[in-house]
PDB file of N, CA and C in Angstrom:
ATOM      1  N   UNK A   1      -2.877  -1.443   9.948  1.00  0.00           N
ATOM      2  CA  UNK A   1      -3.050  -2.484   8.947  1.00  0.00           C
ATOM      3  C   UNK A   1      -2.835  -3.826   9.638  1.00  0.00           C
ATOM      4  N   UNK A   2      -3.699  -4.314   9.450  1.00  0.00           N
ATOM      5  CA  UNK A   2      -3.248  -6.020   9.645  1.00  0.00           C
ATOM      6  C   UNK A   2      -2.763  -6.985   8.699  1.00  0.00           C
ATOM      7  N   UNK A   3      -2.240  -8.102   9.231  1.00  0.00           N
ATOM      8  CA  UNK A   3      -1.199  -9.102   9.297  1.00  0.00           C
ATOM      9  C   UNK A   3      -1.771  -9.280   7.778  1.00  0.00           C
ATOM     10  N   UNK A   4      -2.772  -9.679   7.787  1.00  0.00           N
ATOM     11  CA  UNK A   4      -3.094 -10.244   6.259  1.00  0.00           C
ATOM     12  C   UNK A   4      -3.098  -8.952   5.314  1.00  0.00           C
ATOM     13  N   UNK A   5      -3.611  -7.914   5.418  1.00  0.00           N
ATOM     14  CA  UNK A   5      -3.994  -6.361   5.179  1.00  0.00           C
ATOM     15  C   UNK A   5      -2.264  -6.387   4.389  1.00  0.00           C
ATOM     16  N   UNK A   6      -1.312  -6.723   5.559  1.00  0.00           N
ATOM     17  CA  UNK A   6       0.172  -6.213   4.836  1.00  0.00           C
ATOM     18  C   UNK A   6       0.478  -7.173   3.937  1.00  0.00           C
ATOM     19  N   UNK A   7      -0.065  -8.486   4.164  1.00  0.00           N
ATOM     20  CA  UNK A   7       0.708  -9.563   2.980  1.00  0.00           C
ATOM     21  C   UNK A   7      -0.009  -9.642   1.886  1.00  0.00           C
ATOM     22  N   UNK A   8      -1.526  -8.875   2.202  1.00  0.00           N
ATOM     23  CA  UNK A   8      -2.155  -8.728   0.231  1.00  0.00           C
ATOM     24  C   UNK A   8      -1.410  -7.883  -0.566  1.00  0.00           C
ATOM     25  N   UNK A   9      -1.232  -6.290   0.600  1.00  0.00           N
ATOM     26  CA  UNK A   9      -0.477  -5.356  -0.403  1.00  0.00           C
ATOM     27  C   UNK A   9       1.110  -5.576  -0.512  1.00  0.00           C
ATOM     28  N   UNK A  10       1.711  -6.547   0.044  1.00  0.00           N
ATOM     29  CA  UNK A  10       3.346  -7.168  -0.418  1.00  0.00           C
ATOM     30  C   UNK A  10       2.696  -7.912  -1.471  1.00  0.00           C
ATOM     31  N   UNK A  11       2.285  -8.445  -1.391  1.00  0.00           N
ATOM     32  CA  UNK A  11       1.902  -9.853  -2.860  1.00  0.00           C
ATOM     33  C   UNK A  11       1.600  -8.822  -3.790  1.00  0.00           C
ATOM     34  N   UNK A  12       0.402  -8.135  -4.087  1.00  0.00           N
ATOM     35  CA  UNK A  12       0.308  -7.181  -5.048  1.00  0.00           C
ATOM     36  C   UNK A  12       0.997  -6.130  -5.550  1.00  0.00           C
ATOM     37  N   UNK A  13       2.271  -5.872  -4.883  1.00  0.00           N
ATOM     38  CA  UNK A  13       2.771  -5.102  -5.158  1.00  0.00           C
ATOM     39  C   UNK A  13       4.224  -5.583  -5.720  1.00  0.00           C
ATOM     40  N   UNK A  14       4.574  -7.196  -5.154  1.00  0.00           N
ATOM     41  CA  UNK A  14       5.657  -7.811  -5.696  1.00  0.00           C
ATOM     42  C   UNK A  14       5.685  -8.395  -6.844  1.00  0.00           C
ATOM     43  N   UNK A  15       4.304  -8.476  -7.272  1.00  0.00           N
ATOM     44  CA  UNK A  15       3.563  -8.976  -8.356  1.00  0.00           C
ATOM     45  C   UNK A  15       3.082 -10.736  -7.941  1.00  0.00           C
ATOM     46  N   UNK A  16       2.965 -11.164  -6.733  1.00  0.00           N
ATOM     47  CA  UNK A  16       2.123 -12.522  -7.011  1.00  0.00           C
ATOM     48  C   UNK A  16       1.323 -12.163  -7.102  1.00  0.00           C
ATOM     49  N   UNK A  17       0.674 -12.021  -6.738  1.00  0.00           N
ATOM     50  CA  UNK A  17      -0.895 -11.510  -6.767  1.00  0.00           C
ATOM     51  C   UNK A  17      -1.376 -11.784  -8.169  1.00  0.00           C
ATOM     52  N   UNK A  18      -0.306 -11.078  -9.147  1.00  0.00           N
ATOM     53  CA  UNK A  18      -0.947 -11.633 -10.874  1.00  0.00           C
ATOM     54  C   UNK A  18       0.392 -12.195 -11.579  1.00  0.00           C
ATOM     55  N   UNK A  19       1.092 -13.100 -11.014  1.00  0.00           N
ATOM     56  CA  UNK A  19       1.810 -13.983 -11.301  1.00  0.00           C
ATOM     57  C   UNK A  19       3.181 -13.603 -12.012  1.00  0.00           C
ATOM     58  N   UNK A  20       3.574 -12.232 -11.647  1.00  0.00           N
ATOM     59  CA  UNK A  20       4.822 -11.614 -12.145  1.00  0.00           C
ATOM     60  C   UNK A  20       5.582 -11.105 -11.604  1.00  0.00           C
ATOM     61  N   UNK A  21       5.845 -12.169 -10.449  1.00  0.00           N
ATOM     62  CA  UNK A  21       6.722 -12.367  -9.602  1.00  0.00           C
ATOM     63  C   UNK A  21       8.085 -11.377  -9.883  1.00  0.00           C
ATOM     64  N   UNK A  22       8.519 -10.723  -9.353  1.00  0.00           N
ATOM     65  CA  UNK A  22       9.668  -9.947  -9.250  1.00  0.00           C
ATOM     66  C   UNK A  22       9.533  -8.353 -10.231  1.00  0.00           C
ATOM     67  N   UNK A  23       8.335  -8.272 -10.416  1.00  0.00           N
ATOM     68  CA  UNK A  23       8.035  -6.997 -11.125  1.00  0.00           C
ATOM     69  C   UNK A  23       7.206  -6.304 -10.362  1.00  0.00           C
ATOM     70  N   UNK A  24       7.958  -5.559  -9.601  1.00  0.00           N
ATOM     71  CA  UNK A  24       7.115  -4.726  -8.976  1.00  0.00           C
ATOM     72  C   UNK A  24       5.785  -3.510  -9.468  1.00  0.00           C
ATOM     73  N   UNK A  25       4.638  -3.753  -8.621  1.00  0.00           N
ATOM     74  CA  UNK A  25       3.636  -3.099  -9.533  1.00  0.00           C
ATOM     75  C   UNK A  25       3.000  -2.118  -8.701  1.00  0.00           C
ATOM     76  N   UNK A  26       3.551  -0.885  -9.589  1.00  0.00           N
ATOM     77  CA  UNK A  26       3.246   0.521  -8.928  1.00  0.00           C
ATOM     78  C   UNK A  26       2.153   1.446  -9.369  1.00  0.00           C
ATOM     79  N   UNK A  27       1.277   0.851 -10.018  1.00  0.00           N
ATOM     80  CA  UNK A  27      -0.464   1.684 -10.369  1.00  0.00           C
ATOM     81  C   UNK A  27      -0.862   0.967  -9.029  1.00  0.00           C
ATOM     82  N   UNK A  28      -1.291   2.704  -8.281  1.00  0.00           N
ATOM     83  CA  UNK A  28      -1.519   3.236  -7.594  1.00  0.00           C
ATOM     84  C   UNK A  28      -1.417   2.133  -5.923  1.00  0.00           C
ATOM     85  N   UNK A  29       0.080   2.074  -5.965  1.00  0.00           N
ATOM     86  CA  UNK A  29       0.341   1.611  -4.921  1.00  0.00           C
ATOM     87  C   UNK A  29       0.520   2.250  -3.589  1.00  0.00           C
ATOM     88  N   UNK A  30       0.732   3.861  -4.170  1.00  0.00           N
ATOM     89  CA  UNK A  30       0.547   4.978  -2.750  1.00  0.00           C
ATOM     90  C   UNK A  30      -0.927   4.891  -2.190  1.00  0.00           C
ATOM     91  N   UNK A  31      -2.228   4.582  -2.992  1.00  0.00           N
ATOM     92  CA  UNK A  31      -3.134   5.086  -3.012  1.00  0.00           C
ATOM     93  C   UNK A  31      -3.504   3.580  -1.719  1.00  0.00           C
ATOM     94  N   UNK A  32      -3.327   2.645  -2.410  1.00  0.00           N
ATOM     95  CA  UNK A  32      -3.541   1.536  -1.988  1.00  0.00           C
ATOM     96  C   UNK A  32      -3.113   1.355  -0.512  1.00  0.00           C
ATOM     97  N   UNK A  33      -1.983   1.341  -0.588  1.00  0.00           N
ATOM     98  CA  UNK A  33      -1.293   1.215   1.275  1.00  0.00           C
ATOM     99  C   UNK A  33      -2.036   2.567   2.095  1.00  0.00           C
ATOM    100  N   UNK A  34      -2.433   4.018   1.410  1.00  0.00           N
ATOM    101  CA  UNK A  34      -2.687   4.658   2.458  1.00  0.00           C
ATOM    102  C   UNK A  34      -4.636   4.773   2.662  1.00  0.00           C
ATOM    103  N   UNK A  35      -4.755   3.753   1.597  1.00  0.00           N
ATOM    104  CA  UNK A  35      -6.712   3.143   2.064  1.00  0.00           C
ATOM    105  C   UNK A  35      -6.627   2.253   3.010  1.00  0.00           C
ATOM    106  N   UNK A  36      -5.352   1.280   3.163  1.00  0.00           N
ATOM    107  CA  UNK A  36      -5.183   0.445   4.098  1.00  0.00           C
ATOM    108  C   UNK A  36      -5.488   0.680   5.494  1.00  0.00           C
ATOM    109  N   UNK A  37      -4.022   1.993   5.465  1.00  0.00           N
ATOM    110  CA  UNK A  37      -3.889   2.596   6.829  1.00  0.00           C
ATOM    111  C   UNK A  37      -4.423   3.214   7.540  1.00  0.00           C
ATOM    112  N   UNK A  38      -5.436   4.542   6.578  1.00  0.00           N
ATOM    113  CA  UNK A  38      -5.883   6.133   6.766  1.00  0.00           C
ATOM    114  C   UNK A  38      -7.132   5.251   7.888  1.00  0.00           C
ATOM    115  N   UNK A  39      -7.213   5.478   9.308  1.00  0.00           N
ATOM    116  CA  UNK A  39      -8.294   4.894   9.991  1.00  0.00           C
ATOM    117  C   UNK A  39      -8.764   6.582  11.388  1.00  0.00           C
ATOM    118  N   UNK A  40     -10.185   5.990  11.349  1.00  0.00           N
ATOM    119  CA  UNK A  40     -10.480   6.748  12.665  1.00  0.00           C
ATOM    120  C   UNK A  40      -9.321   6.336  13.848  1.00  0.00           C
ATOM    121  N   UNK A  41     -10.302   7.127  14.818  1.00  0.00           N
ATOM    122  CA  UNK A  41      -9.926   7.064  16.326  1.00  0.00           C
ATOM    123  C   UNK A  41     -10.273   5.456  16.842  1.00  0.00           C
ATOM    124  N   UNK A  42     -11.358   4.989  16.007  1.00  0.00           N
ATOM    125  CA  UNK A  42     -11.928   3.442  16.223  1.00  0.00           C
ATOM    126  C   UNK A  42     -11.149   2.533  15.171  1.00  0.00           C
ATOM    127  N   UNK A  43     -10.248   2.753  15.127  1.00  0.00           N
ATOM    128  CA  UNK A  43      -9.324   1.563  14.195  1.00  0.00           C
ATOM    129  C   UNK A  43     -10.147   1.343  12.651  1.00  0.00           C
ATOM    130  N   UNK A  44     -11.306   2.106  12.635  1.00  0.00           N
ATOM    131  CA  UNK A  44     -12.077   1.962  11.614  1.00  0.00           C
ATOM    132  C   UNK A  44     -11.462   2.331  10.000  1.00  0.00           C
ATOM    133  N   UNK A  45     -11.397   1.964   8.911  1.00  0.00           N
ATOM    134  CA  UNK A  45     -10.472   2.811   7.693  1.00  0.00           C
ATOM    135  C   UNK A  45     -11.327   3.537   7.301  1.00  0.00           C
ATOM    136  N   UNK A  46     -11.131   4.729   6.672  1.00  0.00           N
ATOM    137  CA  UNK A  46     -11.924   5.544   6.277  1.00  0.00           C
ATOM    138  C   UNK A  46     -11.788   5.361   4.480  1.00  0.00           C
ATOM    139  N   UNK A  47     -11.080   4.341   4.167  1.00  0.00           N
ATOM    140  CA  UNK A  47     -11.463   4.183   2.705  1.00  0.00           C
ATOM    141  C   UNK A  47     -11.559   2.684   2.248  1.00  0.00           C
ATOM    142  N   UNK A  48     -12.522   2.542   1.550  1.00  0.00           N
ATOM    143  CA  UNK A  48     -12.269   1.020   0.538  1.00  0.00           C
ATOM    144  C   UNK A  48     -11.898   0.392   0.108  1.00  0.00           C
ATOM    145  N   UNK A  49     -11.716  -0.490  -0.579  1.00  0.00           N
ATOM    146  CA  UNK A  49     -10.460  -1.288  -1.571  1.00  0.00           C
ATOM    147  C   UNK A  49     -11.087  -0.563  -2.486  1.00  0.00           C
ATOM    148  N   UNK A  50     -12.661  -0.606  -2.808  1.00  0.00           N
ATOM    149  CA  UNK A  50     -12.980   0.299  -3.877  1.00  0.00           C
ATOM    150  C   UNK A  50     -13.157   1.543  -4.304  1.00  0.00           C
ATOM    151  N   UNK A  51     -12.046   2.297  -3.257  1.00  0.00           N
ATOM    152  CA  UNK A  51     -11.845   3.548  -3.221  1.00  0.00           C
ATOM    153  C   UNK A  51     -10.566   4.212  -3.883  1.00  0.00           C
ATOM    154  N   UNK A  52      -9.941   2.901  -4.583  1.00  0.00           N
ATOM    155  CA  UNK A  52      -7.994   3.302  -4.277  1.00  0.00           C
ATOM    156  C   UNK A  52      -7.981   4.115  -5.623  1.00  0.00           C
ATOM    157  N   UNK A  53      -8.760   3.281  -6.542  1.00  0.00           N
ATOM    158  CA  UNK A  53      -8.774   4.397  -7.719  1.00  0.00           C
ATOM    159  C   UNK A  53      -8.668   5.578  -8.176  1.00  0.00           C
ATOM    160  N   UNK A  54     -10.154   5.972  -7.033  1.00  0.00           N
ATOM    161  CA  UNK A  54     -10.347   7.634  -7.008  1.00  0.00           C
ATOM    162  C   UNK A  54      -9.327   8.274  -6.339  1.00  0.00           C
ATOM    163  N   UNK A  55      -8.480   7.862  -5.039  1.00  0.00           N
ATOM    164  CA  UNK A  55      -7.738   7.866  -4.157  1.00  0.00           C
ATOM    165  C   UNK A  55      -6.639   8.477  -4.966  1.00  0.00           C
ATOM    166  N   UNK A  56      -6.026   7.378  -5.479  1.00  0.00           N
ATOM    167  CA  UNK A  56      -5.003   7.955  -6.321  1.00  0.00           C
ATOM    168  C   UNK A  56      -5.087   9.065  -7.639  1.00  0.00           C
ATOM    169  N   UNK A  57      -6.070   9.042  -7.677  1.00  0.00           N
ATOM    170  CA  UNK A  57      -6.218  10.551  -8.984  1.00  0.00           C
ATOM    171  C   UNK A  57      -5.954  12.063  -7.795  1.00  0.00           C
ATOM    172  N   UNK A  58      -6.234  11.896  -6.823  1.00  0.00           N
ATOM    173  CA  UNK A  58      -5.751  13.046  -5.555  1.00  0.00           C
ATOM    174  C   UNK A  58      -4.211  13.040  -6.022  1.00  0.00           C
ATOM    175  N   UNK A  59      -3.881  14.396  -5.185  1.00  0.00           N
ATOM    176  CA  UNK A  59      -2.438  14.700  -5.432  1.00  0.00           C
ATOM    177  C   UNK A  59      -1.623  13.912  -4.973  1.00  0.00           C
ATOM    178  N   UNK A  60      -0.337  14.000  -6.026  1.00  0.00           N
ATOM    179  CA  UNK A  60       0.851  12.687  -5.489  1.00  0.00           C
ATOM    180  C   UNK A  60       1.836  13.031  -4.818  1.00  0.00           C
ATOM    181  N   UNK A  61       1.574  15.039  -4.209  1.00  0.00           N
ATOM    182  CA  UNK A  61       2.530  15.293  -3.475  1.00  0.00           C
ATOM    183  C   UNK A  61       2.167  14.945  -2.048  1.00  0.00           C
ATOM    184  N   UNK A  62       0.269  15.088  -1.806  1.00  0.00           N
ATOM    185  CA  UNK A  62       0.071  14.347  -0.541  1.00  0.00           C
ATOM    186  C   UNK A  62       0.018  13.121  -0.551  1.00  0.00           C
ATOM    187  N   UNK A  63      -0.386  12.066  -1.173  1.00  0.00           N
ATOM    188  CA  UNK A  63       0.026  10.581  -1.231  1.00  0.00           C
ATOM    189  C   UNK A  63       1.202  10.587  -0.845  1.00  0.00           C
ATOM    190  N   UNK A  64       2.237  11.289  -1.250  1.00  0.00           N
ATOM    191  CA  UNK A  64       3.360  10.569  -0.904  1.00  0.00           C
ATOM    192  C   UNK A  64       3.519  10.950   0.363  1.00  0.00           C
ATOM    193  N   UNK A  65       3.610  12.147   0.948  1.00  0.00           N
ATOM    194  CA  UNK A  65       3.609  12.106   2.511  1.00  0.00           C
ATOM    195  C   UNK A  65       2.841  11.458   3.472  1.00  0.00           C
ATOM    196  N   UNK A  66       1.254  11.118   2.796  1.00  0.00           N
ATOM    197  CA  UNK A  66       0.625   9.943   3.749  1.00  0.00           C
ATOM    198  C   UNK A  66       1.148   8.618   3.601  1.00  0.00           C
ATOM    199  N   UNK A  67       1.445   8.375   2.294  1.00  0.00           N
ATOM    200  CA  UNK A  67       2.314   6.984   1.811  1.00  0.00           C
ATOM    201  C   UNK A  67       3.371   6.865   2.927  1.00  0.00           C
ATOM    202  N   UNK A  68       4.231   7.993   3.173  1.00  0.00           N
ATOM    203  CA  UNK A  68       5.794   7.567   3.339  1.00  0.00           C
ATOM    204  C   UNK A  68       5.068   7.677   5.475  1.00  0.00           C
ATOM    205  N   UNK A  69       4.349   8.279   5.767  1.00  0.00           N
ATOM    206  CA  UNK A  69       4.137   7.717   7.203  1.00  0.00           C
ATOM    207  C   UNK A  69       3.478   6.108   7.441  1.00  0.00           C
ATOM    208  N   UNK A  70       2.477   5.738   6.141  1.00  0.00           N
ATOM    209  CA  UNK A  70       1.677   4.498   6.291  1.00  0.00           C
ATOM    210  C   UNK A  70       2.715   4.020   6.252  1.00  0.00           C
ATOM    211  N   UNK A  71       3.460   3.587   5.637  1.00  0.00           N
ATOM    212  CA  UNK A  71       5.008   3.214   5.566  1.00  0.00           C
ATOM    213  C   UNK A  71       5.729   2.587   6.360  1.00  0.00           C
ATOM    214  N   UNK A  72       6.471   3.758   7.220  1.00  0.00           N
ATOM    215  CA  UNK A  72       6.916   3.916   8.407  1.00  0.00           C
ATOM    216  C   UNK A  72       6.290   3.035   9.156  1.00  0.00           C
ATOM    217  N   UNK A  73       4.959   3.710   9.519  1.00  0.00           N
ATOM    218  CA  UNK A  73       4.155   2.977  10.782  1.00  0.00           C
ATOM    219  C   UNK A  73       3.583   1.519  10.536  1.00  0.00           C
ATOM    220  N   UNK A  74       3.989   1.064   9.499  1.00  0.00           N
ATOM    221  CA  UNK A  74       3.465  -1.011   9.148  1.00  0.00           C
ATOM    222  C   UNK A  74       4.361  -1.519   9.264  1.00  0.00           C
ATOM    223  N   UNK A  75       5.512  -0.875   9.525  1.00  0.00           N
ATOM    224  CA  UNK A  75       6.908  -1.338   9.239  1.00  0.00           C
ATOM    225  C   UNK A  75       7.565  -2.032   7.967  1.00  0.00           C
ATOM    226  N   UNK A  76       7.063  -1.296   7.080  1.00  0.00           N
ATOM    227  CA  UNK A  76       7.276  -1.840   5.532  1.00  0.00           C
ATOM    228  C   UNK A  76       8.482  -0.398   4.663  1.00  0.00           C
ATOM    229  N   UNK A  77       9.579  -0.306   5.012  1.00  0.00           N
ATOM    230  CA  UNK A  77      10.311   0.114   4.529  1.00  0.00           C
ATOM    231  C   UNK A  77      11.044   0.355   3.243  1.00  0.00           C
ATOM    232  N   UNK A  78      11.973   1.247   2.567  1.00  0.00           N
ATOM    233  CA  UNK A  78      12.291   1.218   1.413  1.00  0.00           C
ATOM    234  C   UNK A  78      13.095  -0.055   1.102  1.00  0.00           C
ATOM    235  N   UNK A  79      13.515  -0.693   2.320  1.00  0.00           N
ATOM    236  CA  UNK A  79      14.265  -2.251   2.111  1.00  0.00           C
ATOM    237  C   UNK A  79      13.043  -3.611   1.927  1.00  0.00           C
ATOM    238  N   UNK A  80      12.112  -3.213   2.953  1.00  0.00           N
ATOM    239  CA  UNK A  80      11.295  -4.357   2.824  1.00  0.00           C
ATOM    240  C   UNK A  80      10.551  -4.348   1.371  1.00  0.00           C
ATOM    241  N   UNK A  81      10.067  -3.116   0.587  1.00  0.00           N
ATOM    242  CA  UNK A  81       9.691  -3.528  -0.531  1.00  0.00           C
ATOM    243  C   UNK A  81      10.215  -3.867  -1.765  1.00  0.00           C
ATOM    244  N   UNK A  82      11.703  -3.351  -1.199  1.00  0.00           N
ATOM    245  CA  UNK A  82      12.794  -4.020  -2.187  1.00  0.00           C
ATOM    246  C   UNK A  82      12.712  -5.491  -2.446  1.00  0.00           C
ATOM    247  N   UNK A  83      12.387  -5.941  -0.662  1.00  0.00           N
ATOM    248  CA  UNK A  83      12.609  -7.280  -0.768  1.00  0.00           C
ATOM    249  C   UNK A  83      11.470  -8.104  -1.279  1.00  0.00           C
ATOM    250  N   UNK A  84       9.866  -7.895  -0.925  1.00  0.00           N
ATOM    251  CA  UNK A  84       8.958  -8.006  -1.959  1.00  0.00           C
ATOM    252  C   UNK A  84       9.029  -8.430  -2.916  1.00  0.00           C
ATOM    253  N   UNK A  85       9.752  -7.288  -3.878  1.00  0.00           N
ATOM    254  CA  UNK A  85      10.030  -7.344  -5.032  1.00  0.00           C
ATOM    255  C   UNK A  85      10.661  -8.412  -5.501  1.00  0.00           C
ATOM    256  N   UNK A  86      11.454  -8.841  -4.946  1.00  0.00           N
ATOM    257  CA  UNK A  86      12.894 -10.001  -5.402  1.00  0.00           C
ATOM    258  C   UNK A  86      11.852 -11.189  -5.220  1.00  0.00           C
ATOM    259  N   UNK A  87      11.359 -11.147  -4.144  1.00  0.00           N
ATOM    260  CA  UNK A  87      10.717 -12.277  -3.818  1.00  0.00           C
ATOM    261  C   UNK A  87       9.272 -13.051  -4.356  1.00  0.00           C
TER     262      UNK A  87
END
C-alpha cells in the first residue's frame, strides 16, 4: 500500500473522510484494507476500490486473517487505528 493508499483508508476509517471525526467506520473496512494490499508478484492489486463491496460479502473468517496480515505488513496496528480514531 502506498503513502496516500494508507492515509485514504486512516481518514475513512477515522471518519474524516465523511466528517465524523472520531467515529470509527467499520462497513467493510476488512474488505477495504485487504483490496488495498492483496497484489501480484508485480506490485499490481488484484482488486478495485470497486470491488470492496463484493469483497466483503466473502467470508469474515478469511478477511480477517488477510485483514490481520495487510495489517501487520502497512504497519497500521491495533494502536494505530485506535489512534485514527481519536484523531
Amino acid at each position: 500500500m502506498t503513502g496516500a493508499e494508507r492515509d485514504a483508508f486512516e481518514g475513512k476509517v477515522s471518519g474524516l473522510e465523511t466528517g465524523q471525526t472520531g467515529k470509527m467506520q467499520y462497513l467493510n473496512m476488512r474488505a477495504s484494507l485487504v483490496a488495498l494490499c492483496v497484489c501480484d508478484e508485480h506490485g499490481t492489486r488484484l482488486f478495485t476500490d470497486g470491488q470492496v463491496e463484493e469483497l466483503g460479502k466473502k467470508s469474515g473468517a478469511v478477511l480477517d486473517r488477510i485483514f490481520d496480515v495487510a495489517r501487520d505488513s502497512s504497519g497500521i496496528g491495533d494502536g494505530a487505528m485506535g489512534k485514527a480514531a481519536k484523531n
